[in-house]
PDB file of N, CA and C in Angstrom:
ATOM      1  N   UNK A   1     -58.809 -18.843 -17.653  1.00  0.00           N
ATOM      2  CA  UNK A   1     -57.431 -19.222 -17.660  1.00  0.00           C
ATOM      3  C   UNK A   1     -56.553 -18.009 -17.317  1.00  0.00           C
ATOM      4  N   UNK A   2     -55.543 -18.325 -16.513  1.00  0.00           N
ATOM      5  CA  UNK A   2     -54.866 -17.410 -16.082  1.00  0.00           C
ATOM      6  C   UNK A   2     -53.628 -16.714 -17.199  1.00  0.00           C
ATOM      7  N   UNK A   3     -53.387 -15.311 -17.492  1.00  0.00           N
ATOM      8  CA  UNK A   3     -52.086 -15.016 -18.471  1.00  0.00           C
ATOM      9  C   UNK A   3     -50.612 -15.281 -17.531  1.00  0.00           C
ATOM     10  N   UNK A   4     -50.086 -16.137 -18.385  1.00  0.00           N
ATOM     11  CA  UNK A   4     -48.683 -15.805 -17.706  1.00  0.00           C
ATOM     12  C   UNK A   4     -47.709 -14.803 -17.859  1.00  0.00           C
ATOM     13  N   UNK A   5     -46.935 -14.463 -17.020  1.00  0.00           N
ATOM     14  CA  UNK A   5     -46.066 -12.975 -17.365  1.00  0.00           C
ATOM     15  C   UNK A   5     -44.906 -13.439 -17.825  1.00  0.00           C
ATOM     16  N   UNK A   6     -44.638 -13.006 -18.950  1.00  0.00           N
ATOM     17  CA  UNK A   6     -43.032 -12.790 -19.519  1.00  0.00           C
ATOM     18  C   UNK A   6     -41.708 -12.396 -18.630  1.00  0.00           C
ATOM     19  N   UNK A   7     -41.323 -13.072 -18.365  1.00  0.00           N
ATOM     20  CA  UNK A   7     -40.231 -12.570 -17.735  1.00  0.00           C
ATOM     21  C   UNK A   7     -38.875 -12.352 -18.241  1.00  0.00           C
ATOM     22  N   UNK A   8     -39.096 -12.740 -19.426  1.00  0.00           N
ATOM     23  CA  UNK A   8     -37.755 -12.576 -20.385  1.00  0.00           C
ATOM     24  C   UNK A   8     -37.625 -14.113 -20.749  1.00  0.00           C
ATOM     25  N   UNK A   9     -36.254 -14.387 -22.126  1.00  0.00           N
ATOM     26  CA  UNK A   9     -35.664 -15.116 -22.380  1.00  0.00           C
ATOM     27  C   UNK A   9     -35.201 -16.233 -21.861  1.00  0.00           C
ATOM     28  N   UNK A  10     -35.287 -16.932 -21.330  1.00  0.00           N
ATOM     29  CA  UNK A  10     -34.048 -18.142 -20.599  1.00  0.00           C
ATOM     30  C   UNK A  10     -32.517 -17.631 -21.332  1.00  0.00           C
ATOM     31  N   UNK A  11     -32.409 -17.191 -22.641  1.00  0.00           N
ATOM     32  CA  UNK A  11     -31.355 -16.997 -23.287  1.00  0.00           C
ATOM     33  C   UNK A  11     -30.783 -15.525 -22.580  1.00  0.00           C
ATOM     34  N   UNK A  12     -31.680 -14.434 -22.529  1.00  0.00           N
ATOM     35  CA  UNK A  12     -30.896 -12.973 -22.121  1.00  0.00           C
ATOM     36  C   UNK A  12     -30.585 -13.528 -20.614  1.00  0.00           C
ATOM     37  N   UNK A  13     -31.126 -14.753 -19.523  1.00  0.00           N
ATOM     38  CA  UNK A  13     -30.580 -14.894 -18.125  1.00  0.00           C
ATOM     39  C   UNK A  13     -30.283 -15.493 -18.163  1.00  0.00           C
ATOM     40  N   UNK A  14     -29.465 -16.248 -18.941  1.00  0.00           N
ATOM     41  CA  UNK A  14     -27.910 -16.588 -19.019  1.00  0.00           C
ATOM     42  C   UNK A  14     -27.098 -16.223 -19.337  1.00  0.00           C
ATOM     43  N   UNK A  15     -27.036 -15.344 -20.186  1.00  0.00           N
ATOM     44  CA  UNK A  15     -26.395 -14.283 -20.997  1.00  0.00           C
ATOM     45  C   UNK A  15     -25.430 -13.588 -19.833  1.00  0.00           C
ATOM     46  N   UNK A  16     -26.385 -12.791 -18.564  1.00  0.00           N
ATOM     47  CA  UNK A  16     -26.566 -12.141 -17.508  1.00  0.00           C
ATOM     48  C   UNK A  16     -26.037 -12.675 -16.485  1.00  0.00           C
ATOM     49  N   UNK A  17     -26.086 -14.369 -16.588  1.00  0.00           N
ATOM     50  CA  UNK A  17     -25.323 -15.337 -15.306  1.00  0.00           C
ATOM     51  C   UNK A  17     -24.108 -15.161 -15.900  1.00  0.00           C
ATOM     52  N   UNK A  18     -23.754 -15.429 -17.199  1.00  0.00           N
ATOM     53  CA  UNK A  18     -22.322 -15.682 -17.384  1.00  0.00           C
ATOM     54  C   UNK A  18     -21.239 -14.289 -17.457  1.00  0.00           C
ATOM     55  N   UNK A  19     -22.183 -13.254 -17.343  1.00  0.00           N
ATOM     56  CA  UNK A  19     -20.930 -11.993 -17.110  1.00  0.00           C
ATOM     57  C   UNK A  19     -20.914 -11.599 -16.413  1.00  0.00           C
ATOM     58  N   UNK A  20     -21.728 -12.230 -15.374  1.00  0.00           N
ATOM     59  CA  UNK A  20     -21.593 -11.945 -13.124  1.00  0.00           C
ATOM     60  C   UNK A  20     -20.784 -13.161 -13.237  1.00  0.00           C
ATOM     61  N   UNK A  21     -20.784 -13.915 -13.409  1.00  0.00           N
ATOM     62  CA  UNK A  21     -19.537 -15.009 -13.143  1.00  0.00           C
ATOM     63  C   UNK A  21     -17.993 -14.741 -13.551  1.00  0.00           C
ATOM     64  N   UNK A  22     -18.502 -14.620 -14.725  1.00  0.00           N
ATOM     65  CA  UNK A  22     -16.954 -13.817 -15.766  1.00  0.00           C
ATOM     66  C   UNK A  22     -16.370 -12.558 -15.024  1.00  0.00           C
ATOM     67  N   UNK A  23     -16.963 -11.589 -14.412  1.00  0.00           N
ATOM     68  CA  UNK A  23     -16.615 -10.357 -13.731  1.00  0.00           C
ATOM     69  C   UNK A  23     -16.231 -11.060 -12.032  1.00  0.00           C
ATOM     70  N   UNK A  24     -17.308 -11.870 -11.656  1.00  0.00           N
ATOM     71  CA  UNK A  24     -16.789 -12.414 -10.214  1.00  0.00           C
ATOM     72  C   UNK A  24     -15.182 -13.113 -10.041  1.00  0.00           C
ATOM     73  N   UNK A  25     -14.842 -13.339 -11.428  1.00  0.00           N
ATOM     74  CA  UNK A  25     -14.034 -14.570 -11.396  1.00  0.00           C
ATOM     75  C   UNK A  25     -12.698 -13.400 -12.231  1.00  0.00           C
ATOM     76  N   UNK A  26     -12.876 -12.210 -12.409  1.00  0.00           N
ATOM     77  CA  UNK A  26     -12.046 -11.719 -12.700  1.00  0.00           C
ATOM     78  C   UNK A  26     -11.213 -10.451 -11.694  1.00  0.00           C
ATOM     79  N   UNK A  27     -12.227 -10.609 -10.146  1.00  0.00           N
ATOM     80  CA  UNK A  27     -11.970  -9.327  -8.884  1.00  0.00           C
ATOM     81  C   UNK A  27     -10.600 -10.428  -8.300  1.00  0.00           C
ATOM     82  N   UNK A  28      -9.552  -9.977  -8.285  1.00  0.00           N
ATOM     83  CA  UNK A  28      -8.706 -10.293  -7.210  1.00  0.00           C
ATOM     84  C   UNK A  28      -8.271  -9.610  -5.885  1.00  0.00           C
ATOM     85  N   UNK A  29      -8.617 -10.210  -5.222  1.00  0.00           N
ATOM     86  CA  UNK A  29      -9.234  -9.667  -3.744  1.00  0.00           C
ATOM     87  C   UNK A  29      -8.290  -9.913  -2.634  1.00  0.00           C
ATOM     88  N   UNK A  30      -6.761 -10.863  -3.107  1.00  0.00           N
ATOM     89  CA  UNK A  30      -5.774 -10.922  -2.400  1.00  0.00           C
ATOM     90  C   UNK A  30      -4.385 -10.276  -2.912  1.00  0.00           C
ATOM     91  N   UNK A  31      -4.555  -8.351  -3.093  1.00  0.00           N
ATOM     92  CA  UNK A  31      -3.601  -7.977  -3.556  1.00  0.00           C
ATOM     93  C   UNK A  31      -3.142  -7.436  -1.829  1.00  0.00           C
ATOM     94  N   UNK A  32      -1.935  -7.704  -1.592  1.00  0.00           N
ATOM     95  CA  UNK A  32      -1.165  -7.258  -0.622  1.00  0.00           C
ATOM     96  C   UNK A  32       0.425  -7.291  -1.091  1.00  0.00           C
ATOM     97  N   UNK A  33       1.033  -6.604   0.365  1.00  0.00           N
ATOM     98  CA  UNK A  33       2.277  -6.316   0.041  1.00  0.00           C
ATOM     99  C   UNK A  33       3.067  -6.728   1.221  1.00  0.00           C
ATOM    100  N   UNK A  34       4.007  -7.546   1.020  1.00  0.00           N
ATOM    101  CA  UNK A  34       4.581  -8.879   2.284  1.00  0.00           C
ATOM    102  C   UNK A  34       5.932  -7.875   2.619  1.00  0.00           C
ATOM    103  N   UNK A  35       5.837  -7.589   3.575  1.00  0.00           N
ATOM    104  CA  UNK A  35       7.192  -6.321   4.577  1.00  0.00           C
ATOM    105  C   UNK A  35       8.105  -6.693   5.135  1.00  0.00           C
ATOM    106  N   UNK A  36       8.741  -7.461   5.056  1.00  0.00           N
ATOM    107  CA  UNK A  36       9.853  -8.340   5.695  1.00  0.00           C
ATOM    108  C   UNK A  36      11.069  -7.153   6.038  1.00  0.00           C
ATOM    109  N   UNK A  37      11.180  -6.985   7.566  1.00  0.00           N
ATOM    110  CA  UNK A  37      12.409  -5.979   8.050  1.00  0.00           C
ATOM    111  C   UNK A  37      13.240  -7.047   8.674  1.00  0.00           C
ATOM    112  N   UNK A  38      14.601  -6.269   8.845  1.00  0.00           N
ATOM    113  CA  UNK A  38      15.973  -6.980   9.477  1.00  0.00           C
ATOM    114  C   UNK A  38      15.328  -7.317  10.733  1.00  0.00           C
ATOM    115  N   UNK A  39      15.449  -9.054  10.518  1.00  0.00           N
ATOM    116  CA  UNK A  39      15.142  -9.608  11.868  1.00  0.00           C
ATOM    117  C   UNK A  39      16.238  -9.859  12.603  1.00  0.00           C
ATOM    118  N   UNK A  40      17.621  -9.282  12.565  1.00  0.00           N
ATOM    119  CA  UNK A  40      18.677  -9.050  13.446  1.00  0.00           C
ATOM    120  C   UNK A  40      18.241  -8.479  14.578  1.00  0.00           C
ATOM    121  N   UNK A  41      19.240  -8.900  15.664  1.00  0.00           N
ATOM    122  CA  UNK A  41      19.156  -8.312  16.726  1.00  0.00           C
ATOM    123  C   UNK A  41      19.490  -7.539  16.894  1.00  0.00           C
ATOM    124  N   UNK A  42      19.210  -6.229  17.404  1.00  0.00           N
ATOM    125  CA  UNK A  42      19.689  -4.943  16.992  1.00  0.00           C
ATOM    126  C   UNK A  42      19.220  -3.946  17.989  1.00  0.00           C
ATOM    127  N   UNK A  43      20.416  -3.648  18.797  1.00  0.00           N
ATOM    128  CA  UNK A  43      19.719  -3.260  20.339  1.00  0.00           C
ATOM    129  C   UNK A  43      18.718  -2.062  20.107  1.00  0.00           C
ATOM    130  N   UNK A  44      18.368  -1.175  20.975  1.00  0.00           N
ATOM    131  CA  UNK A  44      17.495  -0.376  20.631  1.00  0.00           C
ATOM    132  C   UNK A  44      18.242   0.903  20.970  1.00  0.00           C
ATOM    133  N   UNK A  45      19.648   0.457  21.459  1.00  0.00           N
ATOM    134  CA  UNK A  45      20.459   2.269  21.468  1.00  0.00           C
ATOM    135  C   UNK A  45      21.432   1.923  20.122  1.00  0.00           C
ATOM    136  N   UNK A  46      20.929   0.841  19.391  1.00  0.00           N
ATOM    137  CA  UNK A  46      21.948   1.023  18.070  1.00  0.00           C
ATOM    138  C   UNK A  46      21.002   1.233  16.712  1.00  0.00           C
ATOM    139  N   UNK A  47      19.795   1.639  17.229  1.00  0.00           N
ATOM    140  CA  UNK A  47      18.841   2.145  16.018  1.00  0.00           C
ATOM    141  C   UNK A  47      18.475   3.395  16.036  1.00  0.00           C
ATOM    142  N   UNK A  48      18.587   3.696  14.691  1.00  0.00           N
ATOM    143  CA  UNK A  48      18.774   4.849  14.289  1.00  0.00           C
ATOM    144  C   UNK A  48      17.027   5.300  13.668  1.00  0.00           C
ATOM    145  N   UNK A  49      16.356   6.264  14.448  1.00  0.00           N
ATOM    146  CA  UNK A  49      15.025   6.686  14.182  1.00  0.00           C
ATOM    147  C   UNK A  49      15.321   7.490  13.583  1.00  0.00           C
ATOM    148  N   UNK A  50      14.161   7.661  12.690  1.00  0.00           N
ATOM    149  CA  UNK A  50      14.113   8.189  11.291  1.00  0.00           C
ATOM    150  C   UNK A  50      12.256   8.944  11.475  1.00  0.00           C
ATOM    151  N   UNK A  51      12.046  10.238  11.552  1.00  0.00           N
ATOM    152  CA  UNK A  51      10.796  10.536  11.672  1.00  0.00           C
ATOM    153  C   UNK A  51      10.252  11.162   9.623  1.00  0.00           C
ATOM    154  N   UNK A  52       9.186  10.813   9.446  1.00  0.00           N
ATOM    155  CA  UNK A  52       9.561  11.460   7.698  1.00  0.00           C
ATOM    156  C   UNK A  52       7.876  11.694   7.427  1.00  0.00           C
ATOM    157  N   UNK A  53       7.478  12.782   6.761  1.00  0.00           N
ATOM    158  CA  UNK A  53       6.371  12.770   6.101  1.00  0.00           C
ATOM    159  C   UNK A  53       6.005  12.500   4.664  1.00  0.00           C
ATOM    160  N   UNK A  54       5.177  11.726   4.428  1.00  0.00           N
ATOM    161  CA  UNK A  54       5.443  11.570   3.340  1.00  0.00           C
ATOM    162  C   UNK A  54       3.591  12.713   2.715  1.00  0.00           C
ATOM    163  N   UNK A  55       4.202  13.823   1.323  1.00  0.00           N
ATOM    164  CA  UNK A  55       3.140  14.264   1.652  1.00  0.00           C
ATOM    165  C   UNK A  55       2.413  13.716  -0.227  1.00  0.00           C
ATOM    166  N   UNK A  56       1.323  14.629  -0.579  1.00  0.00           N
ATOM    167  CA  UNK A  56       0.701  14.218  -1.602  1.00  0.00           C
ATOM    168  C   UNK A  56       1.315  14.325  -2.821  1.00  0.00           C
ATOM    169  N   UNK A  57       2.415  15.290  -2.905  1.00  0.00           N
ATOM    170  CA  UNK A  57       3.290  15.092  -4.317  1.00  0.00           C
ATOM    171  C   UNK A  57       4.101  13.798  -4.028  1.00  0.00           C
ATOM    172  N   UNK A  58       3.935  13.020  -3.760  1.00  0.00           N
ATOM    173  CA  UNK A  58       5.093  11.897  -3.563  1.00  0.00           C
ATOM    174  C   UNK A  58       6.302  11.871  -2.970  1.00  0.00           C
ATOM    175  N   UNK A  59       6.213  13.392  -2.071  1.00  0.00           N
ATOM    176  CA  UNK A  59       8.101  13.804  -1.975  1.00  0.00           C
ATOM    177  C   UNK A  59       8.000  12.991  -0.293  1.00  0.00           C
ATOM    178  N   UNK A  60       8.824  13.230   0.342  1.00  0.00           N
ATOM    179  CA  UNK A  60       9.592  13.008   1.738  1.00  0.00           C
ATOM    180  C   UNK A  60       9.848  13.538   2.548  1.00  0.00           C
ATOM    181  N   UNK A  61       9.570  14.782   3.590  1.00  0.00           N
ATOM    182  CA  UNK A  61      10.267  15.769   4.273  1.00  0.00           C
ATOM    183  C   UNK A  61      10.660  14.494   5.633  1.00  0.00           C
ATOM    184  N   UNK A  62      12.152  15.061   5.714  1.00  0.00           N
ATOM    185  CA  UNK A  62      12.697  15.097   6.876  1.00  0.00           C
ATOM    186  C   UNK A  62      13.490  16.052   7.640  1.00  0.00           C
ATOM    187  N   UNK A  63      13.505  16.316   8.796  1.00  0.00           N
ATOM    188  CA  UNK A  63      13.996  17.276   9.274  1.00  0.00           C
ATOM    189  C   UNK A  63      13.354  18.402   8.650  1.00  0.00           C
ATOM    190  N   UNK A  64      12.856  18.690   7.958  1.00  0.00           N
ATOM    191  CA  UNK A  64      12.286  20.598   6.802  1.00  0.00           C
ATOM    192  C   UNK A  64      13.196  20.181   6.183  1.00  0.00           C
ATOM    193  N   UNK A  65      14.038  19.140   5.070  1.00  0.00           N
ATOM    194  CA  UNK A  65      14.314  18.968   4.182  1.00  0.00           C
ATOM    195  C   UNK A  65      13.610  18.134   2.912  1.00  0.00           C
ATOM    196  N   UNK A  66      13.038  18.381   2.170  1.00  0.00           N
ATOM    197  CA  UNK A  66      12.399  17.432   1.060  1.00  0.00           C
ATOM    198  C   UNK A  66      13.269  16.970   0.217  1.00  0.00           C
ATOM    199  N   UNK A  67      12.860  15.373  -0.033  1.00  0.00           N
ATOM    200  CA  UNK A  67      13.290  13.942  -0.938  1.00  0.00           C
ATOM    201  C   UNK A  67      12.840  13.270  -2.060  1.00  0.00           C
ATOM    202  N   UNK A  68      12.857  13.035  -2.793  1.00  0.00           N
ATOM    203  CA  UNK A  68      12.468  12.320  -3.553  1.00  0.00           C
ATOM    204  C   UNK A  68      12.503  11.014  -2.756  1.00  0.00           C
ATOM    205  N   UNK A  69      12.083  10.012  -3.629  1.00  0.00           N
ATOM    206  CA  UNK A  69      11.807   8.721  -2.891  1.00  0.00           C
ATOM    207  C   UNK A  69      13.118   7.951  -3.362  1.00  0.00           C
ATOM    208  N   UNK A  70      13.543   8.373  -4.210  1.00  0.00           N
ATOM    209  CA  UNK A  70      14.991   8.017  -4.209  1.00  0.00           C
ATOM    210  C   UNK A  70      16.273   8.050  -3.255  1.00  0.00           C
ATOM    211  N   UNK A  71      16.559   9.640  -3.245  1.00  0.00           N
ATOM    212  CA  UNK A  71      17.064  10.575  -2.591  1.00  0.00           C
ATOM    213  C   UNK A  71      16.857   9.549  -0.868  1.00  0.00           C
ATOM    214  N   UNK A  72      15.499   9.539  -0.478  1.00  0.00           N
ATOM    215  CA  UNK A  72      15.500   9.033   0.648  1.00  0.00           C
ATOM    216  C   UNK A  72      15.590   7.891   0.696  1.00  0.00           C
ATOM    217  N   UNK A  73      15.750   6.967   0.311  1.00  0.00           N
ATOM    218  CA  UNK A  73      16.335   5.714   0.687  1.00  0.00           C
ATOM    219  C   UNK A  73      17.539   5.337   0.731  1.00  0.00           C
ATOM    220  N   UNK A  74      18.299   6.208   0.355  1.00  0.00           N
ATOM    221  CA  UNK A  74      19.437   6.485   0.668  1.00  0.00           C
ATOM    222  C   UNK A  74      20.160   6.743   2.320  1.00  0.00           C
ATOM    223  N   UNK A  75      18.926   7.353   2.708  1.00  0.00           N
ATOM    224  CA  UNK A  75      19.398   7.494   4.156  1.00  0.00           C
ATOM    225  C   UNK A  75      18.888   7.031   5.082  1.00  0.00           C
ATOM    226  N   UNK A  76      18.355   5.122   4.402  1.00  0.00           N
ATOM    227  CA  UNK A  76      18.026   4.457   5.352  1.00  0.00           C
ATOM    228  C   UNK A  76      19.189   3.059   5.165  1.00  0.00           C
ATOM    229  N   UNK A  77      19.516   2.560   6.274  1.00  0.00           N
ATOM    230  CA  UNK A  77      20.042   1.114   6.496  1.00  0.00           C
ATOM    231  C   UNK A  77      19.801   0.255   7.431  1.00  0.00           C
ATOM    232  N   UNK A  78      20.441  -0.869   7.738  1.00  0.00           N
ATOM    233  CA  UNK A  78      19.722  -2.284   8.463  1.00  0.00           C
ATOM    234  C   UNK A  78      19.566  -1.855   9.747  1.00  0.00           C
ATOM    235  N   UNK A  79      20.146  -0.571  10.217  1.00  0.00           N
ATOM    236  CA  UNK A  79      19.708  -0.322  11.850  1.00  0.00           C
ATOM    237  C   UNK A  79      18.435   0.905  12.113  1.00  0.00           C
ATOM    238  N   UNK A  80      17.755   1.027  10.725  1.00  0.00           N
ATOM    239  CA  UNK A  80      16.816   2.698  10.880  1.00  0.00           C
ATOM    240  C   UNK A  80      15.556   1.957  11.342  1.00  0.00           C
ATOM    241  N   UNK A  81      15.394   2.923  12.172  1.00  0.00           N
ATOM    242  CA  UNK A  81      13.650   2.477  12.754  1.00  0.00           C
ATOM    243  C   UNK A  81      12.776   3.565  11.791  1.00  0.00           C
ATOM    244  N   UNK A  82      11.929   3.162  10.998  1.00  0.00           N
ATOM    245  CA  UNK A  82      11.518   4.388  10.002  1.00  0.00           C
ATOM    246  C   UNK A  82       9.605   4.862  10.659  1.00  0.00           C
ATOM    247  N   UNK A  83       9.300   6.179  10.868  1.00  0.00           N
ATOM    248  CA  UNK A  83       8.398   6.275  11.545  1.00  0.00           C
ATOM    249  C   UNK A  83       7.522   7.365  10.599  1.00  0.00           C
ATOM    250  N   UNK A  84       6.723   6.921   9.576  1.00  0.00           N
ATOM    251  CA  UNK A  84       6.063   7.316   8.825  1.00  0.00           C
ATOM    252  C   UNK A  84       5.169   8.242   8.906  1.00  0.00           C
ATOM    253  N   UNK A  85       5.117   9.138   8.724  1.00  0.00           N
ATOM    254  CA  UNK A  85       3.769   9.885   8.412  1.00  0.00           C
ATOM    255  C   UNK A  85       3.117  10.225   6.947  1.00  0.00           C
ATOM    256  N   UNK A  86       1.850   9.670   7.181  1.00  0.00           N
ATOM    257  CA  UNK A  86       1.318   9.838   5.649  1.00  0.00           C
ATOM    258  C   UNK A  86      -0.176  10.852   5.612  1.00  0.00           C
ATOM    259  N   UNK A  87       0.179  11.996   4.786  1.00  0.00           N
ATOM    260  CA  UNK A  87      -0.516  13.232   4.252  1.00  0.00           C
ATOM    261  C   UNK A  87      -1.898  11.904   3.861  1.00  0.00           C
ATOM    262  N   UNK A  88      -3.316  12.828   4.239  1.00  0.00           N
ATOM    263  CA  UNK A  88      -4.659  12.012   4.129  1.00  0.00           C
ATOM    264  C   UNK A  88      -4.537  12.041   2.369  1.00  0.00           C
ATOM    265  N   UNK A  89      -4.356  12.738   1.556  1.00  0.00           N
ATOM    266  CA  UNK A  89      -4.920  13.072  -0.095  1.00  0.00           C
ATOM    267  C   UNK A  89      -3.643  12.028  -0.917  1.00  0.00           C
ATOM    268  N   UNK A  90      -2.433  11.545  -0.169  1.00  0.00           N
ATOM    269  CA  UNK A  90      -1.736  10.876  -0.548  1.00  0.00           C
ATOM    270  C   UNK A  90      -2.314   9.400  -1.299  1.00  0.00           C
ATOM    271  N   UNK A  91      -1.752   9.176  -2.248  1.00  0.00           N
ATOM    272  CA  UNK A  91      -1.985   8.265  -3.374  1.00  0.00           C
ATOM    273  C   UNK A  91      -1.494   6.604  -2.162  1.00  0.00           C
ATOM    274  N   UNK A  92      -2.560   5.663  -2.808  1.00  0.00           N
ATOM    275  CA  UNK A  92      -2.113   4.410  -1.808  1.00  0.00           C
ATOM    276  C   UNK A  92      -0.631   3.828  -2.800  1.00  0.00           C
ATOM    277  N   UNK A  93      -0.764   4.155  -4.071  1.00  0.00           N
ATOM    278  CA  UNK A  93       0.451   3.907  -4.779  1.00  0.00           C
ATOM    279  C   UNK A  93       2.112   4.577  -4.272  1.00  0.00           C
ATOM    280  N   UNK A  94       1.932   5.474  -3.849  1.00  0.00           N
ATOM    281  CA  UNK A  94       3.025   6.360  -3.257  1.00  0.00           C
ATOM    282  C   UNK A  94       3.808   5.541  -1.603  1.00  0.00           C
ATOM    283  N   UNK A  95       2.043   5.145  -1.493  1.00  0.00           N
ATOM    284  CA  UNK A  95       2.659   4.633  -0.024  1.00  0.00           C
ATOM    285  C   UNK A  95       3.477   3.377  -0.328  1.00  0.00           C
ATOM    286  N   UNK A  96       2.878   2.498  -0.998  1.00  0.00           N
ATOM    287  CA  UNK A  96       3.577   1.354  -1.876  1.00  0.00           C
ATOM    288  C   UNK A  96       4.645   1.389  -2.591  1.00  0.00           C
ATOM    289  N   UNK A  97       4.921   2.054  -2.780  1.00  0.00           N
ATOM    290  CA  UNK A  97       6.641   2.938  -3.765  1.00  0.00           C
ATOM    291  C   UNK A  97       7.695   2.748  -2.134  1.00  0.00           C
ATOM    292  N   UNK A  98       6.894   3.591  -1.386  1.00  0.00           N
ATOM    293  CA  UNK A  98       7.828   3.980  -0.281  1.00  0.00           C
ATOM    294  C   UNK A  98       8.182   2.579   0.685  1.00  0.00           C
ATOM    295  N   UNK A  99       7.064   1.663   0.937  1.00  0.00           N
ATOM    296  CA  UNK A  99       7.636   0.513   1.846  1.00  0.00           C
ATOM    297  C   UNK A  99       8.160  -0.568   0.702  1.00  0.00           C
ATOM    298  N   UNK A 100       7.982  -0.341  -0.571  1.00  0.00           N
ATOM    299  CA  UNK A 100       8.682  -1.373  -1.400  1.00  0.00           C
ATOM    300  C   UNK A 100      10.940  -1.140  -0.989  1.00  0.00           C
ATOM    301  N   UNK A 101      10.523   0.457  -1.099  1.00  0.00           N
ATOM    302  CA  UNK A 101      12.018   1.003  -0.987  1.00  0.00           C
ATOM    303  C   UNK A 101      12.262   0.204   0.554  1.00  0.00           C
ATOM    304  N   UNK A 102      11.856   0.320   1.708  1.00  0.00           N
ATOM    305  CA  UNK A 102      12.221   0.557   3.175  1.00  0.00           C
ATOM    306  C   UNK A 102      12.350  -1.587   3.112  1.00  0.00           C
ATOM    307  N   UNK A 103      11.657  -2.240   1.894  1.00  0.00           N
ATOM    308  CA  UNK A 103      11.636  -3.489   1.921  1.00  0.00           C
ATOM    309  C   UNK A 103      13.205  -3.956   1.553  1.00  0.00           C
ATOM    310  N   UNK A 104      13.719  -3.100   0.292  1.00  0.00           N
ATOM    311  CA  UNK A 104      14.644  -3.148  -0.219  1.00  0.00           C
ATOM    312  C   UNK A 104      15.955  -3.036   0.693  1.00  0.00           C
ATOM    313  N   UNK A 105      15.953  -2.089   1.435  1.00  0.00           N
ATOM    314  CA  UNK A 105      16.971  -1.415   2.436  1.00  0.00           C
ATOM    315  C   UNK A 105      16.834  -2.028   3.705  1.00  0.00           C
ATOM    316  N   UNK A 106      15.647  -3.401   3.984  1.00  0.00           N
ATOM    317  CA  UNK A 106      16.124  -4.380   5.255  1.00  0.00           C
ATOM    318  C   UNK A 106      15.825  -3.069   6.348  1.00  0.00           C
ATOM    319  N   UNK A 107      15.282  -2.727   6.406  1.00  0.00           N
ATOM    320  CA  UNK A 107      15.361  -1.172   7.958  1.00  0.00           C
ATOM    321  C   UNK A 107      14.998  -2.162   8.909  1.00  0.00           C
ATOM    322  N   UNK A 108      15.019  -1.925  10.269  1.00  0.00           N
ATOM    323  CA  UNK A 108      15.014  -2.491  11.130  1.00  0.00           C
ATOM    324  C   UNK A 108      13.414  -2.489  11.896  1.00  0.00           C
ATOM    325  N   UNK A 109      12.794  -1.464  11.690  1.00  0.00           N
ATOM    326  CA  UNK A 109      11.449  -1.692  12.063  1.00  0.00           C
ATOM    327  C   UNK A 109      10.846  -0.224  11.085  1.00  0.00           C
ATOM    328  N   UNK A 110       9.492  -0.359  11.485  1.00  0.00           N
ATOM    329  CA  UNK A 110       8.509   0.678  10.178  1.00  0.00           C
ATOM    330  C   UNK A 110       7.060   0.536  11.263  1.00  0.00           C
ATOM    331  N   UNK A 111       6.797   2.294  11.129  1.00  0.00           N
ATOM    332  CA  UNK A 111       5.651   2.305  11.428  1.00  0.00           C
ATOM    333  C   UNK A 111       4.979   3.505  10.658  1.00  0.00           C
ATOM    334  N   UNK A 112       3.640   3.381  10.234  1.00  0.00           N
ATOM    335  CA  UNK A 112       2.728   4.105   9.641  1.00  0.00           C
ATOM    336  C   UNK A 112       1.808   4.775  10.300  1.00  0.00           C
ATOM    337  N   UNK A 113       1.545   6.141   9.983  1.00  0.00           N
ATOM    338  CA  UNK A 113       0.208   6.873  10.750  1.00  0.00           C
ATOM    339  C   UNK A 113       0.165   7.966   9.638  1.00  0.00           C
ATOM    340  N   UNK A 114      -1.746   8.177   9.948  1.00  0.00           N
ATOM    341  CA  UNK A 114      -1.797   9.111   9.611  1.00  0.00           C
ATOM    342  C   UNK A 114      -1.429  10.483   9.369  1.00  0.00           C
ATOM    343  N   UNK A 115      -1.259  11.676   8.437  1.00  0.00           N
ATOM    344  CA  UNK A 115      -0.584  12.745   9.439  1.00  0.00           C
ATOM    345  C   UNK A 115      -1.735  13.991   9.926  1.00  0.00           C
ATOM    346  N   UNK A 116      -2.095  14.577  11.247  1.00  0.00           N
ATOM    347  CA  UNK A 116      -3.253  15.318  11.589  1.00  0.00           C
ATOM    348  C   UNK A 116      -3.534  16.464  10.714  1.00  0.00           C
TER     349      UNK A 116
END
């Protein structure tokens, strides 16, 4: 007669199904952030470009002047074309601070890049 092998409990692999389910059912996997800019018409010699780095302390340089993220949203409105640069060690939270602001202030267009 042949021995059969133990393979465990029926009780510990369910145990095991229900906290891969419980953990599957707790990943939310549709976190995004919806960017809505001034869909006015807004010629392109009446927008105002805006070049800015944003680096790993959270600050803002424009022009060789540094911002807080406060400070700089201030010197955006419904006609700024805002043209991002983002430092590689920068926090994805920082970047999210910054287009929540540029969401707030309606800017007229937004673009993101790395900075070399």
């Amino acid at each position: 007669m042949r021995k059969r092998r133990d393979l465990g409990q029926p009780s510990d692999i369910a145990f095991l199904l229900i906290i891969f389910f419980l953990l599957l059912a707790g990943i939310n996997t549709t976190q995004s952030l919806s960017l809505h800019t001034n869909a006015s018409n807004v010629a392109q010699t009446d927008t105002v470009p805006l070049q800015a780095l944003l680096t790993q302390q959270g600050t803002l340089v424009l022009e060789g002047t540094t911002f807080s993220p406060l400070e700089f949203s201030s010197k955006l409105s419904d006609n700024t074309t805002l043209h991002l640069q983002v430092e590689g060690e920068t926090s994805w939270q920082q970047v999210v601070d910054i287009l929540s602001l540029t969401e707030q202030r309606k800017i007229a267009g937004l673009s993101l890049e790395m900075a070399p």
